[in-house]
Protein backbone atom coordinates (compact mmCIF):
# COMPACT_ATOMS: atom_id res chain seq x y z
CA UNK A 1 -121.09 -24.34 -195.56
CA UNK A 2 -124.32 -24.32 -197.47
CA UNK A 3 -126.57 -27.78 -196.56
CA UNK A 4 -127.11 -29.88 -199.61
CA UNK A 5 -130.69 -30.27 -201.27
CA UNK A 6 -132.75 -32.56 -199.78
CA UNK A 7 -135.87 -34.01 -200.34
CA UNK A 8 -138.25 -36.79 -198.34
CA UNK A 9 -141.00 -38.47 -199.81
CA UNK A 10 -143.67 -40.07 -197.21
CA UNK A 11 -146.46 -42.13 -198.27
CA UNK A 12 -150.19 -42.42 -196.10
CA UNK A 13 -153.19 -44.39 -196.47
CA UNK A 14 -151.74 -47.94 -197.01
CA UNK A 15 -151.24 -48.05 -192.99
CA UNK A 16 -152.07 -46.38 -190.49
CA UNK A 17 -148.89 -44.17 -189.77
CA UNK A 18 -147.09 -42.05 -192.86
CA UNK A 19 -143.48 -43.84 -193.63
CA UNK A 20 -140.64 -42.38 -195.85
CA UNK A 21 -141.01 -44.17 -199.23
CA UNK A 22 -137.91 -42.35 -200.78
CA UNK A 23 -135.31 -39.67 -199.60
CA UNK A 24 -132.24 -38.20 -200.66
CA UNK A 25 -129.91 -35.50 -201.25
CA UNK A 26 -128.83 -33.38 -204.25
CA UNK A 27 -129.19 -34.80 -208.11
CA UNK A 28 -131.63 -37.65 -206.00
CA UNK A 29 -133.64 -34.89 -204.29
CA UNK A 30 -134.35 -33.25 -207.51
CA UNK A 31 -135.30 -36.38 -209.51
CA UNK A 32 -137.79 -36.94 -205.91
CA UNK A 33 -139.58 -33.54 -206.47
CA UNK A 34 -139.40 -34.64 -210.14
CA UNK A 35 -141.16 -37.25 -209.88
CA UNK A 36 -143.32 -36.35 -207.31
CA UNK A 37 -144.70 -33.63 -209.27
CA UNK A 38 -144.76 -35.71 -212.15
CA UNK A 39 -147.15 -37.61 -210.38
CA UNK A 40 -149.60 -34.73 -209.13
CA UNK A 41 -148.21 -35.35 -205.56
CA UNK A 42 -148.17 -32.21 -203.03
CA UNK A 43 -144.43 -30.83 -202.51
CA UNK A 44 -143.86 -28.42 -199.69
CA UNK A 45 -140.95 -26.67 -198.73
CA UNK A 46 -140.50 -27.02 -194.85
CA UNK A 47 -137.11 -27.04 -193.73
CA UNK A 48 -138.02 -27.94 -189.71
CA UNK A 49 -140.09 -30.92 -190.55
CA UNK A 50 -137.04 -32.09 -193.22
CA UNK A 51 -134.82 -31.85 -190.39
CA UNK A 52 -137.29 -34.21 -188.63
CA UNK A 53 -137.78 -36.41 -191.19
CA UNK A 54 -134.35 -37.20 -192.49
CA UNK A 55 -133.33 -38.66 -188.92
CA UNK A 56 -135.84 -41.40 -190.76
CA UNK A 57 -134.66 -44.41 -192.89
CA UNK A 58 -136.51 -45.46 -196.12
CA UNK A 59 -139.40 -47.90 -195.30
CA UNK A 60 -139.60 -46.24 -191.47
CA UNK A 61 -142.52 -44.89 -190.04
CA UNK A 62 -142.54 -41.26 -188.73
CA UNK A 63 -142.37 -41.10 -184.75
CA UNK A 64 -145.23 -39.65 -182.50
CA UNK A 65 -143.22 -36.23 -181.81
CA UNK A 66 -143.92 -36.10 -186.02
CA UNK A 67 -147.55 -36.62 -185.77
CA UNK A 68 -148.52 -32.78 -185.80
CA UNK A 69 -146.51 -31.21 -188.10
CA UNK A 70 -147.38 -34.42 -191.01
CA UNK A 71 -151.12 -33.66 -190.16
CA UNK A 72 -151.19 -30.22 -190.84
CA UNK A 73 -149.41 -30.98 -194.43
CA UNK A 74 -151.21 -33.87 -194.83
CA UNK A 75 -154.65 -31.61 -193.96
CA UNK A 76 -153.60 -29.07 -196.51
CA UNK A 77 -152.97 -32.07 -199.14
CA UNK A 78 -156.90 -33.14 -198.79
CA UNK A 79 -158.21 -30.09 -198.57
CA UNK A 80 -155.93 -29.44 -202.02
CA UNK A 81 -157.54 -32.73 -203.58
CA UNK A 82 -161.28 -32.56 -202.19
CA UNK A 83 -160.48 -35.58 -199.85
CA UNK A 84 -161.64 -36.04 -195.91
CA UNK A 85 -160.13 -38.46 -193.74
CA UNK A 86 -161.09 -41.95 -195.03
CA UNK A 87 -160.26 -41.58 -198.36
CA UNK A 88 -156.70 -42.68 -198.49
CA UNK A 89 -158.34 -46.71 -197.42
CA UNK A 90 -159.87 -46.08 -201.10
CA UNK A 91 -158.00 -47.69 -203.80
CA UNK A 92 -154.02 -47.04 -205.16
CA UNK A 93 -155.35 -43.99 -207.62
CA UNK A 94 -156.60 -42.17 -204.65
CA UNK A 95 -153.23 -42.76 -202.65
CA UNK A 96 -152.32 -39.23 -200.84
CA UNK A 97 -148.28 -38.29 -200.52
CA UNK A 98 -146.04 -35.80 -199.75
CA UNK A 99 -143.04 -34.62 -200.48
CA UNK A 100 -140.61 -32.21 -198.84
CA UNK A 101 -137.70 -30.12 -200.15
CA UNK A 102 -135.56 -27.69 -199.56
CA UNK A 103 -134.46 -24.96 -202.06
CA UNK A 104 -130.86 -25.40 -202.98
């Protein structure tokens, strides 16, 4: 049985610890990434850290066993935008998040 699309959505630099903002799973997932993109927000495609994060409710934080695998996207997002740690406690425009998907 083939797993349904999914997608996550975690938001950073309002707190101190990424939290899931939005997730969900098929037409939802797709209007996510949608949106998302939309937006000029990062989307990768990484199936072990979805697993992760979908244990997660909306509004939760991520747990410290997450804490790696979030940095290194969340690395690759400033590196993407010209941001360095610190940047995210600038104002709303320069908000960093991520989503993640996974191909139907």
């Amino acid at each position: 049985m083939k797993s349904p699309f999914e997608a996550i959505a975690l938001e950073y630099g309002q707190r101190k610890t990424p939290r899931v903002v939005a997730k969900g799973q098929a037409e939802l997932a797709h209007r996510i990434i949608q949106e998302a993109k939309r937006q000029g927000i990062y989307v990768a495609e990484d199936p072990q850290l979805l697993a992760l994060l979908s244990k997660l409710d909306v509004g939760e934080e991520i747990t410290q066993d997450m804490y790696t695998a979030v940095a290194v996207i969340l690395s690759w997002v400033y590196w993407l935008k010209g941001m360095q740690p610190g940047d995210e406690q600038m104002p709303p425009a320069a908000k960093t998040a991520s989503s993640f998907g996974k191909a139907p």
